[in-house]
PDB file of N, CA and C in Angstrom:
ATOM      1  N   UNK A   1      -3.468   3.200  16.822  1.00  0.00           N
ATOM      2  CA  UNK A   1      -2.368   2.279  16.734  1.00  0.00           C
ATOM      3  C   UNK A   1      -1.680   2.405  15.384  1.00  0.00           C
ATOM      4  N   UNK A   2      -1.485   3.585  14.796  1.00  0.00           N
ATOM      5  CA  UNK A   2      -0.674   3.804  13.671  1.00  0.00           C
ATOM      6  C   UNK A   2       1.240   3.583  13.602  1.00  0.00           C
ATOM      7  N   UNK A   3       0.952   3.232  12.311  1.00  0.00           N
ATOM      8  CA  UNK A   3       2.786   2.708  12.548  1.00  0.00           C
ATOM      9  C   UNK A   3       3.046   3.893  11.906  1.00  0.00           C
ATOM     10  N   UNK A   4       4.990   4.173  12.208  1.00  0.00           N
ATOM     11  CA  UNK A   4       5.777   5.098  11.996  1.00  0.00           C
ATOM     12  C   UNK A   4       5.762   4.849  10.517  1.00  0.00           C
ATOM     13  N   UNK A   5       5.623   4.060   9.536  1.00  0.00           N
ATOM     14  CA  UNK A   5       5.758   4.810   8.172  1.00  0.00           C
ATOM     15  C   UNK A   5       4.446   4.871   7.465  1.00  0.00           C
ATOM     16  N   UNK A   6       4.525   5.571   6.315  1.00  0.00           N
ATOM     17  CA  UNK A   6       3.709   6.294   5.688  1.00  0.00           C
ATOM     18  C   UNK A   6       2.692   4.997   5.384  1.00  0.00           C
ATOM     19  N   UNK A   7       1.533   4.896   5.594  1.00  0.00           N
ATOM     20  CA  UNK A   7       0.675   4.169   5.199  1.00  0.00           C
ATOM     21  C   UNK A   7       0.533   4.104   3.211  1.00  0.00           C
ATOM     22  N   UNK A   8       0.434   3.131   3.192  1.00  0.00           N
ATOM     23  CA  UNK A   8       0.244   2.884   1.373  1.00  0.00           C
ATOM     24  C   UNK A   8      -1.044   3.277   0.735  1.00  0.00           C
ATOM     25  N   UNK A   9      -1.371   3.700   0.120  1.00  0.00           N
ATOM     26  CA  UNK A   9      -2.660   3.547  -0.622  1.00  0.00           C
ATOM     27  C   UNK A   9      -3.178   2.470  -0.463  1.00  0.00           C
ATOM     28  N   UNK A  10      -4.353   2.545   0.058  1.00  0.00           N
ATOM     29  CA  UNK A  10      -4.916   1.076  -0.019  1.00  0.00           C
ATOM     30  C   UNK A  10      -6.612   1.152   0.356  1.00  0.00           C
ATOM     31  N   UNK A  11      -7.537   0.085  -0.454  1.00  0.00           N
ATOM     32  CA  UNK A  11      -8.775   0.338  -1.101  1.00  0.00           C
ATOM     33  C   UNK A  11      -9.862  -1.218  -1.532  1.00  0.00           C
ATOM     34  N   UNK A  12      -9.939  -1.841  -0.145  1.00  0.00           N
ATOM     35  CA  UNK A  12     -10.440  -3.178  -0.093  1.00  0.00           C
ATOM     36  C   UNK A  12     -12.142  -2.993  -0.023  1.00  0.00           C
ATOM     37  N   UNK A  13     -12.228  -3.982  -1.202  1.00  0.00           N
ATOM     38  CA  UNK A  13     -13.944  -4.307  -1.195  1.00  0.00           C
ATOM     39  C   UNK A  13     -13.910  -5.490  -0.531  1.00  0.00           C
ATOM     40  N   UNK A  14     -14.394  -6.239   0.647  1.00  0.00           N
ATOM     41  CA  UNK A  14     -14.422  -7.484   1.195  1.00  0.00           C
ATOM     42  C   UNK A  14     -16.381  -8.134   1.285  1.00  0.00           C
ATOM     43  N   UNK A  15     -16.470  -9.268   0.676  1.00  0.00           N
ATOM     44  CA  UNK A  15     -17.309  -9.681   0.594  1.00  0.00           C
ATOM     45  C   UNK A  15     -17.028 -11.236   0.597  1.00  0.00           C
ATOM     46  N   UNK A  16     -18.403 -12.153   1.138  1.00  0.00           N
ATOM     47  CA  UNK A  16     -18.085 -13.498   1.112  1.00  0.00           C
ATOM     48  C   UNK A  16     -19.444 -14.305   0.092  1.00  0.00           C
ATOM     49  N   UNK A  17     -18.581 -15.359  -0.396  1.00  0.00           N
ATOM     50  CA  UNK A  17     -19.427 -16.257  -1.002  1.00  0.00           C
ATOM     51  C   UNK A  17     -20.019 -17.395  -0.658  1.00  0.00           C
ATOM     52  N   UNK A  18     -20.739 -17.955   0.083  1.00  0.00           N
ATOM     53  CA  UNK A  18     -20.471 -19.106   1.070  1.00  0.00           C
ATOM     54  C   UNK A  18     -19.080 -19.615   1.811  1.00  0.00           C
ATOM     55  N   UNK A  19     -18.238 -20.297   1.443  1.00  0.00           N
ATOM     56  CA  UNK A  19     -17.047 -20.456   1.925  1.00  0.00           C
ATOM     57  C   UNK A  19     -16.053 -19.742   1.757  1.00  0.00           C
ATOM     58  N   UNK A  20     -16.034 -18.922   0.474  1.00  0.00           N
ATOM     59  CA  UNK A  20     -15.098 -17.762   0.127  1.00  0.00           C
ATOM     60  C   UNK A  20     -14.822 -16.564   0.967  1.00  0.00           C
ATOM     61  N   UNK A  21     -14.373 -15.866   0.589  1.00  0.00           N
ATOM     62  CA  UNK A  21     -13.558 -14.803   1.080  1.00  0.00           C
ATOM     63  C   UNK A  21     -13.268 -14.162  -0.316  1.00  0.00           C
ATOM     64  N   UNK A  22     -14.047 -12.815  -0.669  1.00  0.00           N
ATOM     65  CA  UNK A  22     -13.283 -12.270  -1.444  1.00  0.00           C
ATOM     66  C   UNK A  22     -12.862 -10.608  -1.557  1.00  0.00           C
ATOM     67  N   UNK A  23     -11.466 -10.428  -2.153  1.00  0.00           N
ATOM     68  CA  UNK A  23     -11.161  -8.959  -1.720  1.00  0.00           C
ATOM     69  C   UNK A  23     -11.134  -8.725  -3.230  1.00  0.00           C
ATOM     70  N   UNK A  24     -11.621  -7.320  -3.329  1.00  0.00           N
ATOM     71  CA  UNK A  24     -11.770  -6.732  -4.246  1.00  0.00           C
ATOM     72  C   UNK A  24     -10.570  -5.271  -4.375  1.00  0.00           C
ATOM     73  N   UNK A  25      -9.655  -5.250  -4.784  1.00  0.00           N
ATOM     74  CA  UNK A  25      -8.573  -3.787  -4.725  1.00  0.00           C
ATOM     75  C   UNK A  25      -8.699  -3.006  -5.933  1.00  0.00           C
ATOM     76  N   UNK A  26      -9.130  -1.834  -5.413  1.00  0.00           N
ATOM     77  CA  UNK A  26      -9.719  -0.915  -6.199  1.00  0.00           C
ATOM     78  C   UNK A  26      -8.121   0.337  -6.076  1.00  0.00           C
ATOM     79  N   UNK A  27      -7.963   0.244  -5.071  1.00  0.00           N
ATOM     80  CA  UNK A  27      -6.007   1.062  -5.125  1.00  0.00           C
ATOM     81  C   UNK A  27      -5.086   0.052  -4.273  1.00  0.00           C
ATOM     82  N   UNK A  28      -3.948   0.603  -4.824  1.00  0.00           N
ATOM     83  CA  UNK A  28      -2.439   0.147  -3.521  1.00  0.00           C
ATOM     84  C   UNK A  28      -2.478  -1.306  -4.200  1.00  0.00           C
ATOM     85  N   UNK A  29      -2.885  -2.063  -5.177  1.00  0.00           N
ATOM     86  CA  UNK A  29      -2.971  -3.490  -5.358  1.00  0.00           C
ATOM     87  C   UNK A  29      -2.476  -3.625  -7.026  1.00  0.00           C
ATOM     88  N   UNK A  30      -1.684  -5.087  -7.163  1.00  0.00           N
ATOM     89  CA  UNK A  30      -1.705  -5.382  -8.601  1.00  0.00           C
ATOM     90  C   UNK A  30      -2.790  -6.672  -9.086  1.00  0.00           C
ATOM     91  N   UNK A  31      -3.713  -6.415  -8.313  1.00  0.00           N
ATOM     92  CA  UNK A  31      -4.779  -7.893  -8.061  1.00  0.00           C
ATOM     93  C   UNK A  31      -6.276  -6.739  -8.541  1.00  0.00           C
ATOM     94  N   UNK A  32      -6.897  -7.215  -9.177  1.00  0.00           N
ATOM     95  CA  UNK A  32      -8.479  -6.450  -8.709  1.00  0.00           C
ATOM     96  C   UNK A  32      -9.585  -7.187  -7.876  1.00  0.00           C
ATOM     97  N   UNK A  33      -9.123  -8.494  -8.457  1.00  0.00           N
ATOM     98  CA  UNK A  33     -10.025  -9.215  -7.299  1.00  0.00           C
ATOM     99  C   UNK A  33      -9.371 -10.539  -6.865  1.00  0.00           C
ATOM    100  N   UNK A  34      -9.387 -11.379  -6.031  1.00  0.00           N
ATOM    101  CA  UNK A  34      -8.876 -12.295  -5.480  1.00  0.00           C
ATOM    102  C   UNK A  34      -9.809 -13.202  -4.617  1.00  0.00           C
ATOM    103  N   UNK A  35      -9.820 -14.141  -4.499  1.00  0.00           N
ATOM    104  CA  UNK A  35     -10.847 -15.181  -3.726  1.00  0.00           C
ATOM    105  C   UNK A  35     -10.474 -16.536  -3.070  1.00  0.00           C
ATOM    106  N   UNK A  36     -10.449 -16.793  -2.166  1.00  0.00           N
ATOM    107  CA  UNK A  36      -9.950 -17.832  -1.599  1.00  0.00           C
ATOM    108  C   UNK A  36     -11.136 -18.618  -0.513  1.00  0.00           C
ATOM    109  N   UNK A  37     -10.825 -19.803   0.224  1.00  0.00           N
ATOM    110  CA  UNK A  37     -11.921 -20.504   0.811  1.00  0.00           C
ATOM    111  C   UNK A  37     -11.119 -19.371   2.284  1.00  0.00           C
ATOM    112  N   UNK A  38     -12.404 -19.135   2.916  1.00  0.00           N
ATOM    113  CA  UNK A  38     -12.434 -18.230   4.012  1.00  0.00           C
ATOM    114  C   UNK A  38     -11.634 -19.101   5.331  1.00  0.00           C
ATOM    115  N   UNK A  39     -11.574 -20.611   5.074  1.00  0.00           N
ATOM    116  CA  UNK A  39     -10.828 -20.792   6.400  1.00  0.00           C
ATOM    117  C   UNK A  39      -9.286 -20.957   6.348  1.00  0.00           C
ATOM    118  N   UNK A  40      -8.677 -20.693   5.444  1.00  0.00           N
ATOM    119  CA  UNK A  40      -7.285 -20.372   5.372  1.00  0.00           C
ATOM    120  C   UNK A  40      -6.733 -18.782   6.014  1.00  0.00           C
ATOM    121  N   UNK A  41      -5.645 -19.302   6.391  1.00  0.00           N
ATOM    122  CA  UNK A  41      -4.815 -17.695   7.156  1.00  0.00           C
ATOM    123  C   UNK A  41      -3.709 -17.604   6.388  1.00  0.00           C
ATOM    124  N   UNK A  42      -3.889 -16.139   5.480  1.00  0.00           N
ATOM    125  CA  UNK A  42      -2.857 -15.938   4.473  1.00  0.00           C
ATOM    126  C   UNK A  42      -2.484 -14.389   4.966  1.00  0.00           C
ATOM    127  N   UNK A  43      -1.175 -14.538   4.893  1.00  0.00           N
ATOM    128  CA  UNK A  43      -0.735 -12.507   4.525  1.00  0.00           C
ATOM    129  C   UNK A  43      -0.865 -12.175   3.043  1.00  0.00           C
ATOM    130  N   UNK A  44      -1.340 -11.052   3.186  1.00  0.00           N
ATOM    131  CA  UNK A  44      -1.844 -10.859   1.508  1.00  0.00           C
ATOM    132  C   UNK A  44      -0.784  -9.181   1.834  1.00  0.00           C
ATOM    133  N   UNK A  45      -0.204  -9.268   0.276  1.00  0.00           N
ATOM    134  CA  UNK A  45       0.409  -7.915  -0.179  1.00  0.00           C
ATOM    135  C   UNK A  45      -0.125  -7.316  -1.462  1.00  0.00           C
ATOM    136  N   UNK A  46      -0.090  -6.136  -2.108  1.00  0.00           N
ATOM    137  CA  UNK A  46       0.144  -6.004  -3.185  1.00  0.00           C
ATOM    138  C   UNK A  46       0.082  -6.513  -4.384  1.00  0.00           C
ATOM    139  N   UNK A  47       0.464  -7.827  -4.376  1.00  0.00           N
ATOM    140  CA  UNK A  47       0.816  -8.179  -5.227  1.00  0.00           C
ATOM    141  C   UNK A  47      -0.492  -9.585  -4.965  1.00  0.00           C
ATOM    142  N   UNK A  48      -0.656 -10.247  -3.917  1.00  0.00           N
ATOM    143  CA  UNK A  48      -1.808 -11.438  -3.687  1.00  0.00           C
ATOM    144  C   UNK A  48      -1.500 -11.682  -2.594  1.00  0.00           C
ATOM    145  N   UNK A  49      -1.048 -13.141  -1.999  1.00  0.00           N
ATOM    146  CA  UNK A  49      -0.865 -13.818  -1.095  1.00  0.00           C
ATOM    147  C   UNK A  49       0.897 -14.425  -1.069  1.00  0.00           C
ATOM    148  N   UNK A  50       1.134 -13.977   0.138  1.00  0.00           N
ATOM    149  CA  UNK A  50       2.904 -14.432   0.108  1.00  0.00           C
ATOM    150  C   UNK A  50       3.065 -15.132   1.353  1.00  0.00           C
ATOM    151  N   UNK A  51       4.421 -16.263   1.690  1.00  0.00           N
ATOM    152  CA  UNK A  51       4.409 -17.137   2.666  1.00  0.00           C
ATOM    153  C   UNK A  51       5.813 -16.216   3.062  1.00  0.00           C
ATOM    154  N   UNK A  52       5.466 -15.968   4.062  1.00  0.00           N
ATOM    155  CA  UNK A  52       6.288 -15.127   4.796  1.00  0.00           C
ATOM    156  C   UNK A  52       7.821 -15.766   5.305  1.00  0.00           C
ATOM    157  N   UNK A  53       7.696 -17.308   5.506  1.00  0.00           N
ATOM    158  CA  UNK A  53       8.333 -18.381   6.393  1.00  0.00           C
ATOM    159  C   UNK A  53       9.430 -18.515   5.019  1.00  0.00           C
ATOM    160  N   UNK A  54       8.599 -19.338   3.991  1.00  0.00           N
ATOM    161  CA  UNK A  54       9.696 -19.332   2.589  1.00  0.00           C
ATOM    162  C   UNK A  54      10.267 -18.652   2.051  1.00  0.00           C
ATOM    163  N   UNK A  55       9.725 -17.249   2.410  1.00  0.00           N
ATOM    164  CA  UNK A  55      10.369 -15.892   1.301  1.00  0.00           C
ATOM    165  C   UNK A  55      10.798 -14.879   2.580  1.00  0.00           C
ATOM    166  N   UNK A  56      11.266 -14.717   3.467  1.00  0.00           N
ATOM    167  CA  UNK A  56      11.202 -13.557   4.282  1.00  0.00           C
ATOM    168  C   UNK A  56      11.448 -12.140   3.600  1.00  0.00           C
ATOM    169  N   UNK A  57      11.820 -12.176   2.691  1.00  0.00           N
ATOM    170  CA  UNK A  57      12.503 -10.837   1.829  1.00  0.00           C
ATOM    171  C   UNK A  57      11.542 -10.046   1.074  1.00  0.00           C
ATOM    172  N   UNK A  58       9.902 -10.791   1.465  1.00  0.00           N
ATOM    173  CA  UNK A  58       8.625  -9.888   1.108  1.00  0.00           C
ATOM    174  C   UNK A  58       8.529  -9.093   1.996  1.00  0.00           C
ATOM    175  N   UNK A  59       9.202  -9.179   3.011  1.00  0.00           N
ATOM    176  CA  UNK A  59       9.031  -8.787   3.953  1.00  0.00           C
ATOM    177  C   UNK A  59       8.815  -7.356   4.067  1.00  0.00           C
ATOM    178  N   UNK A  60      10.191  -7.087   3.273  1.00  0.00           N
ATOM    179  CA  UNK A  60      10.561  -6.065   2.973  1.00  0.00           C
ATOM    180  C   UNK A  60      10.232  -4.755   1.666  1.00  0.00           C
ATOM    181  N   UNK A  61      10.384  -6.256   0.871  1.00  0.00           N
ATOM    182  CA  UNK A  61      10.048  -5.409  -0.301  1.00  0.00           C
ATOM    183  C   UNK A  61       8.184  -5.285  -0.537  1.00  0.00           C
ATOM    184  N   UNK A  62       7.054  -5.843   0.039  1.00  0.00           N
ATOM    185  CA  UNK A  62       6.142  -5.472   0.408  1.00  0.00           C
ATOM    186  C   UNK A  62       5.992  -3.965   0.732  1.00  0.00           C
ATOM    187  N   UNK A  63       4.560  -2.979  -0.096  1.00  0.00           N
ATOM    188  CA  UNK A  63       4.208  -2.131   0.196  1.00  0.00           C
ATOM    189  C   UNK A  63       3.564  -2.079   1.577  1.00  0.00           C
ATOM    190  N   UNK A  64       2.432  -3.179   1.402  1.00  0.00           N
ATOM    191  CA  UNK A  64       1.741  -3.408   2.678  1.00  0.00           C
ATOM    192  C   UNK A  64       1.823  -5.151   3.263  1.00  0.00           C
ATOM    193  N   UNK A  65       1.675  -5.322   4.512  1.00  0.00           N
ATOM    194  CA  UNK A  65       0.998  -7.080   4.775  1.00  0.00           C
ATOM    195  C   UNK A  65       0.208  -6.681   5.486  1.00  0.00           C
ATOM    196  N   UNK A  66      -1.088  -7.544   5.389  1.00  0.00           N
ATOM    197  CA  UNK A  66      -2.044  -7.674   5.917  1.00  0.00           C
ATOM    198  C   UNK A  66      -2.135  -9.374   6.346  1.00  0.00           C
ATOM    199  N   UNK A  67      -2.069  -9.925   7.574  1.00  0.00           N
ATOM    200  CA  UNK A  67      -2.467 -11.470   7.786  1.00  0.00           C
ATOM    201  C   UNK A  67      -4.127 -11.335   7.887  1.00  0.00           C
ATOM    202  N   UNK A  68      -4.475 -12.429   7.281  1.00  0.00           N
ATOM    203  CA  UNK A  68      -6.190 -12.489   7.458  1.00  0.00           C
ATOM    204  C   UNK A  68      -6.499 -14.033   8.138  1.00  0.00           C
ATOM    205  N   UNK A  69      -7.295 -14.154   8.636  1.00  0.00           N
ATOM    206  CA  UNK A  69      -7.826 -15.235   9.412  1.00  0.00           C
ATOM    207  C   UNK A  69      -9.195 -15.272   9.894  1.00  0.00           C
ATOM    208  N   UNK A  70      -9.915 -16.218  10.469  1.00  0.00           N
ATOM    209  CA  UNK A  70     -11.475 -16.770  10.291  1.00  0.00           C
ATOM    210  C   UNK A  70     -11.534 -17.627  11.291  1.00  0.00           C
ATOM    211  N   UNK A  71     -12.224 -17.030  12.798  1.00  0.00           N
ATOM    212  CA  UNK A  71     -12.231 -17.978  13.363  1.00  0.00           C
ATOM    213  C   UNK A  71     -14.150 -18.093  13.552  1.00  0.00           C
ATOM    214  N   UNK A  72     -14.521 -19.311  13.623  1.00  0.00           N
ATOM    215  CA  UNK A  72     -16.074 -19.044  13.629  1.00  0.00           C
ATOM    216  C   UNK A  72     -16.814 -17.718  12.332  1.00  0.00           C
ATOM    217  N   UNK A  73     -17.333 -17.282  13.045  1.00  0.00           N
ATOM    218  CA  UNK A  73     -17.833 -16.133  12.021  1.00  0.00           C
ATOM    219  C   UNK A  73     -17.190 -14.827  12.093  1.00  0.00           C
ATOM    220  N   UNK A  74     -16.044 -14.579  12.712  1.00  0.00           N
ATOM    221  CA  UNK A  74     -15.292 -13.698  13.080  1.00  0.00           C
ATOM    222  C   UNK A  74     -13.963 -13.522  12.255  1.00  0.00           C
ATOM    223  N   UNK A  75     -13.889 -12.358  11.302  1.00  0.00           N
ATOM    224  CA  UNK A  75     -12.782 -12.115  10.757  1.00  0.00           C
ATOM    225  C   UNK A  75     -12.017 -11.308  10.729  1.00  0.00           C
ATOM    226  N   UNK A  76     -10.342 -11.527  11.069  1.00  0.00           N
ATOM    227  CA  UNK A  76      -9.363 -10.959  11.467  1.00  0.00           C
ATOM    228  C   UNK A  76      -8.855 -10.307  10.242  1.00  0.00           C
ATOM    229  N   UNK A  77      -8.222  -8.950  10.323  1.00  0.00           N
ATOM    230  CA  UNK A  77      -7.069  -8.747   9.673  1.00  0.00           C
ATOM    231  C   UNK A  77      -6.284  -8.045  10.431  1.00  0.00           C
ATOM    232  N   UNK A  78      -5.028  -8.434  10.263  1.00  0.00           N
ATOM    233  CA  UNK A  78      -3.824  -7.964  11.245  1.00  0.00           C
ATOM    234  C   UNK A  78      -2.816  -6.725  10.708  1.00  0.00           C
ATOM    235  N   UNK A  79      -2.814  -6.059  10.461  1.00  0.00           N
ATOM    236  CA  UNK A  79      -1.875  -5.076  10.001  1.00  0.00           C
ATOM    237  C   UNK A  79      -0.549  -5.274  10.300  1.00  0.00           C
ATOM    238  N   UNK A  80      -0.076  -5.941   9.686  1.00  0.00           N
ATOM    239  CA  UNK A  80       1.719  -6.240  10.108  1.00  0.00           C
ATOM    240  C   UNK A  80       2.849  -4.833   9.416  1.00  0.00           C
ATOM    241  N   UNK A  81       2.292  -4.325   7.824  1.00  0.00           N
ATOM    242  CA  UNK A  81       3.175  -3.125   7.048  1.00  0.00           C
ATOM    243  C   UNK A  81       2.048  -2.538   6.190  1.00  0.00           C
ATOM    244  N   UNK A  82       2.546  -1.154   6.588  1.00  0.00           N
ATOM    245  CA  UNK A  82       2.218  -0.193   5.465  1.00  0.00           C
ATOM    246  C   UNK A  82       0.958   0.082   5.830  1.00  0.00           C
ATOM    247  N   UNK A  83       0.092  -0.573   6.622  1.00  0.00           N
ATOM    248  CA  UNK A  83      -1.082  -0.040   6.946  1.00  0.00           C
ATOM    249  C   UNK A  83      -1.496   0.767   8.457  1.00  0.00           C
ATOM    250  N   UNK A  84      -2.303   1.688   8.691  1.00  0.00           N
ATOM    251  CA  UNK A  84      -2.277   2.354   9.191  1.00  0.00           C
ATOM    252  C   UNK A  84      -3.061   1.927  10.958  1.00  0.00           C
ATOM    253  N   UNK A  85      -3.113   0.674  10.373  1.00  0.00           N
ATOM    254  CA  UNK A  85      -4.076  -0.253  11.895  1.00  0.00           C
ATOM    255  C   UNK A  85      -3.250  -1.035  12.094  1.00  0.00           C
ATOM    256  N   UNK A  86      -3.794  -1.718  13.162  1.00  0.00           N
ATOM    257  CA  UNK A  86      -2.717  -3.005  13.601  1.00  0.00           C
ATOM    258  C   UNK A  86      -4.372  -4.532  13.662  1.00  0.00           C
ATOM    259  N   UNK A  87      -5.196  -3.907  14.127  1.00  0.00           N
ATOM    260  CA  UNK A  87      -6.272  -4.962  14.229  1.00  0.00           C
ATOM    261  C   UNK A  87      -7.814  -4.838  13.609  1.00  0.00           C
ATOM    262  N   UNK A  88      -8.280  -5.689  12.537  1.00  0.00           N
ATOM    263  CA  UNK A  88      -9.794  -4.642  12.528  1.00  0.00           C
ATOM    264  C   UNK A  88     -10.482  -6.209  12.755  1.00  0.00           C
ATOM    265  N   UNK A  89     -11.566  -6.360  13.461  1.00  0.00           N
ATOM    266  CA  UNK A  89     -12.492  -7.337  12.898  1.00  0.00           C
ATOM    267  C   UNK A  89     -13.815  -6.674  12.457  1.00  0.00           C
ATOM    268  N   UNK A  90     -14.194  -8.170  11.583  1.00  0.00           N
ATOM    269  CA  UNK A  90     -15.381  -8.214  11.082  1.00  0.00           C
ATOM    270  C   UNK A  90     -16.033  -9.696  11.475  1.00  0.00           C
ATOM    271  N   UNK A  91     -18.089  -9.099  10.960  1.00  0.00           N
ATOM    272  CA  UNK A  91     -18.576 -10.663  11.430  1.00  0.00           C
ATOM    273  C   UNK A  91     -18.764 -10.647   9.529  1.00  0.00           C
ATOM    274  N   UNK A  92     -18.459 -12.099   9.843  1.00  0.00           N
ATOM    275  CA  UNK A  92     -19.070 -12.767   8.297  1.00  0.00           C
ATOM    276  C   UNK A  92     -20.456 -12.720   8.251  1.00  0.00           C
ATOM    277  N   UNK A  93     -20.624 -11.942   6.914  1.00  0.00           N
ATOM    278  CA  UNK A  93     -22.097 -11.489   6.839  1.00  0.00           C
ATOM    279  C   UNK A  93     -22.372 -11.712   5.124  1.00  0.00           C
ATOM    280  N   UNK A  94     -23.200 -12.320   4.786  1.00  0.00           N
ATOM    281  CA  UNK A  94     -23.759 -12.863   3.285  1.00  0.00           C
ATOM    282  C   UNK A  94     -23.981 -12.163   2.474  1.00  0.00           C
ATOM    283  N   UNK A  95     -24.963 -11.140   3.468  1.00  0.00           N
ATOM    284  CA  UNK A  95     -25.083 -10.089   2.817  1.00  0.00           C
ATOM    285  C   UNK A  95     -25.198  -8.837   2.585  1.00  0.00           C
ATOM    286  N   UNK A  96     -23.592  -8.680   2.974  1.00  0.00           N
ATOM    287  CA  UNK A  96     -23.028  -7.452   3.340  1.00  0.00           C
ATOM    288  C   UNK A  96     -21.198  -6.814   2.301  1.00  0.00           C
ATOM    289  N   UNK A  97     -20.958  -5.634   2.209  1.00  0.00           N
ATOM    290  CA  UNK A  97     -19.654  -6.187   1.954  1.00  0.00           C
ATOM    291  C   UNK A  97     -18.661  -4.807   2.718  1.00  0.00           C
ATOM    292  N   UNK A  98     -17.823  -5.316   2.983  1.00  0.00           N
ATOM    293  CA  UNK A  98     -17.229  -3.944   3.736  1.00  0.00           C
ATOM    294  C   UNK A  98     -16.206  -2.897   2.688  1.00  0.00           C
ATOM    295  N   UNK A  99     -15.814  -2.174   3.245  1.00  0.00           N
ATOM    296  CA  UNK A  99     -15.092  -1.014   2.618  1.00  0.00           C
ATOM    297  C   UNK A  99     -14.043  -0.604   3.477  1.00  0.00           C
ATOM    298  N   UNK A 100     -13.162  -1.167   3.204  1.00  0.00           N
ATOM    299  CA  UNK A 100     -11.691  -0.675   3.984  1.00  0.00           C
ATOM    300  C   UNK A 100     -10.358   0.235   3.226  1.00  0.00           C
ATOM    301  N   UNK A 101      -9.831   0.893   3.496  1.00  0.00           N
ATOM    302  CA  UNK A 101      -8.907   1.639   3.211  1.00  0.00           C
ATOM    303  C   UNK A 101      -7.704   1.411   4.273  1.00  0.00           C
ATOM    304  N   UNK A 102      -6.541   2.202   4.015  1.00  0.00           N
ATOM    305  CA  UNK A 102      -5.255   1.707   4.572  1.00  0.00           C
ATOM    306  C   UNK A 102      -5.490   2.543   5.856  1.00  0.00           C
ATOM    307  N   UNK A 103      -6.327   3.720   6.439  1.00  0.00           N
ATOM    308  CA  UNK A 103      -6.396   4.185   7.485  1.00  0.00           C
ATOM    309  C   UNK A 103      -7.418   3.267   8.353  1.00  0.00           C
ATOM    310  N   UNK A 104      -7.858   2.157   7.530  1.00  0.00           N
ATOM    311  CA  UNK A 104      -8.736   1.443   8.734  1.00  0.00           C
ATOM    312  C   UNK A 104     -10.301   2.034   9.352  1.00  0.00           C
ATOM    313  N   UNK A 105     -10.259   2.843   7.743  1.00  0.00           N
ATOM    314  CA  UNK A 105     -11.705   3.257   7.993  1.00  0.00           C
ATOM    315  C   UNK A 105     -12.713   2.529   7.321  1.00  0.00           C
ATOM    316  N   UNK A 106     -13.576   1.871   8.057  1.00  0.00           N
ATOM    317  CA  UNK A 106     -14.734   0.564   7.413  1.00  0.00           C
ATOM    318  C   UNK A 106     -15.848   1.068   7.292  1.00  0.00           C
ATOM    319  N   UNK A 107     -16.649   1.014   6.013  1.00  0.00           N
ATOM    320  CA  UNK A 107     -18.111   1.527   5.953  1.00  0.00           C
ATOM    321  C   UNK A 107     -18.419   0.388   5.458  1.00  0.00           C
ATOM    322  N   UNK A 108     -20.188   0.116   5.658  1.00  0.00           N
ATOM    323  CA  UNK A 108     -20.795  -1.366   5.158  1.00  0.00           C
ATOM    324  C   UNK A 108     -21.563  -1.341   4.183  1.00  0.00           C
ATOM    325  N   UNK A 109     -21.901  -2.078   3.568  1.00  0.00           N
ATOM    326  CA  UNK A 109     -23.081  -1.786   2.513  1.00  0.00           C
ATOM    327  C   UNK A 109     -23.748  -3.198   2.419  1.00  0.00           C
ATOM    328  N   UNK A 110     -25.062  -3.026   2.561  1.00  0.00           N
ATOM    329  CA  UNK A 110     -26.031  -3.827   2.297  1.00  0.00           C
ATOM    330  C   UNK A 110     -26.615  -4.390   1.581  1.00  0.00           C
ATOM    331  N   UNK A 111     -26.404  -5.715   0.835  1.00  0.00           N
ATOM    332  CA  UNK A 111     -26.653  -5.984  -0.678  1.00  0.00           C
ATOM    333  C   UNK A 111     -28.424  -6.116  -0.426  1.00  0.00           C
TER     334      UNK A 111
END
C-alpha cells in the first residue's frame, strides 16, 4: 500500500511507560524524543504533533503525517504523508520497544 511520492526518511523508536507513549526519532525528525499519555489521537510530523482541523496548511508543508491512536491495548498508526504504509498495528507491550522506519519495516526488541 505505498503512496505515489517519495517516502521521507524516517526512523521511530516506540516504547511505552505505563500510560505513555513514547517515540524516539533517530532520522526524518526535528524531535529526538517525544512522550505523551497513550490515550490521546494525535498526527505527529516532523516537527511533533500538529492539529490538522486548525492549521490545514501542515498539511502540506509536512514531510510526513502519521495519525496515532490506542484503542484497548492495540496501537494504530495511520500513514496519511510521506510514509510508505498506510496502516501498521502494534500490541502495547512494557516490555518491548519497536523499530519502525518510513518503509514500514518493524523489528522488536526485548528489554
Amino acid at each position: 500500500m505505498a503512496y505515489s511520492q517519495k517516502p521521507t526518511e524516517l526512523e521511530w523508536v516506540i516504547s511505552f511507560r505505563n500510560n505513555h507513549i513514547i517515540f524516539e526519532c533517530s532520522k526524518g525528525c526535528n524531535y529526538s524524543y517525544l512522550s505523551f499519555d497513550s490515550y490521546r489521537k494525535v498526527v505527529l510530523n516532523e516537527n511533533t504533533m500538529v492539529n490538522l482541523e486548525k492549521n490545514p496548511e501542515e498539511k502540506e508543508e509536512s514531510n510526513f503525517l502519521v495519525q496515532y491512536s490506542k484503542i484497548g491495548n492495540e496501537i494504530f498508526l495511520q500513514g496519511i504523508k510521506g510514509v510508505g504504509w498506510k496502516n501498521i498495528t502494534l500490541t502495547k507491550d512494557l516490555k518491548s520497544k519497536y523499530y519502525i522506519n518510513q518503509a514500514g519495516e518493524i523489528r522488536t526488541k526485548t528489554l
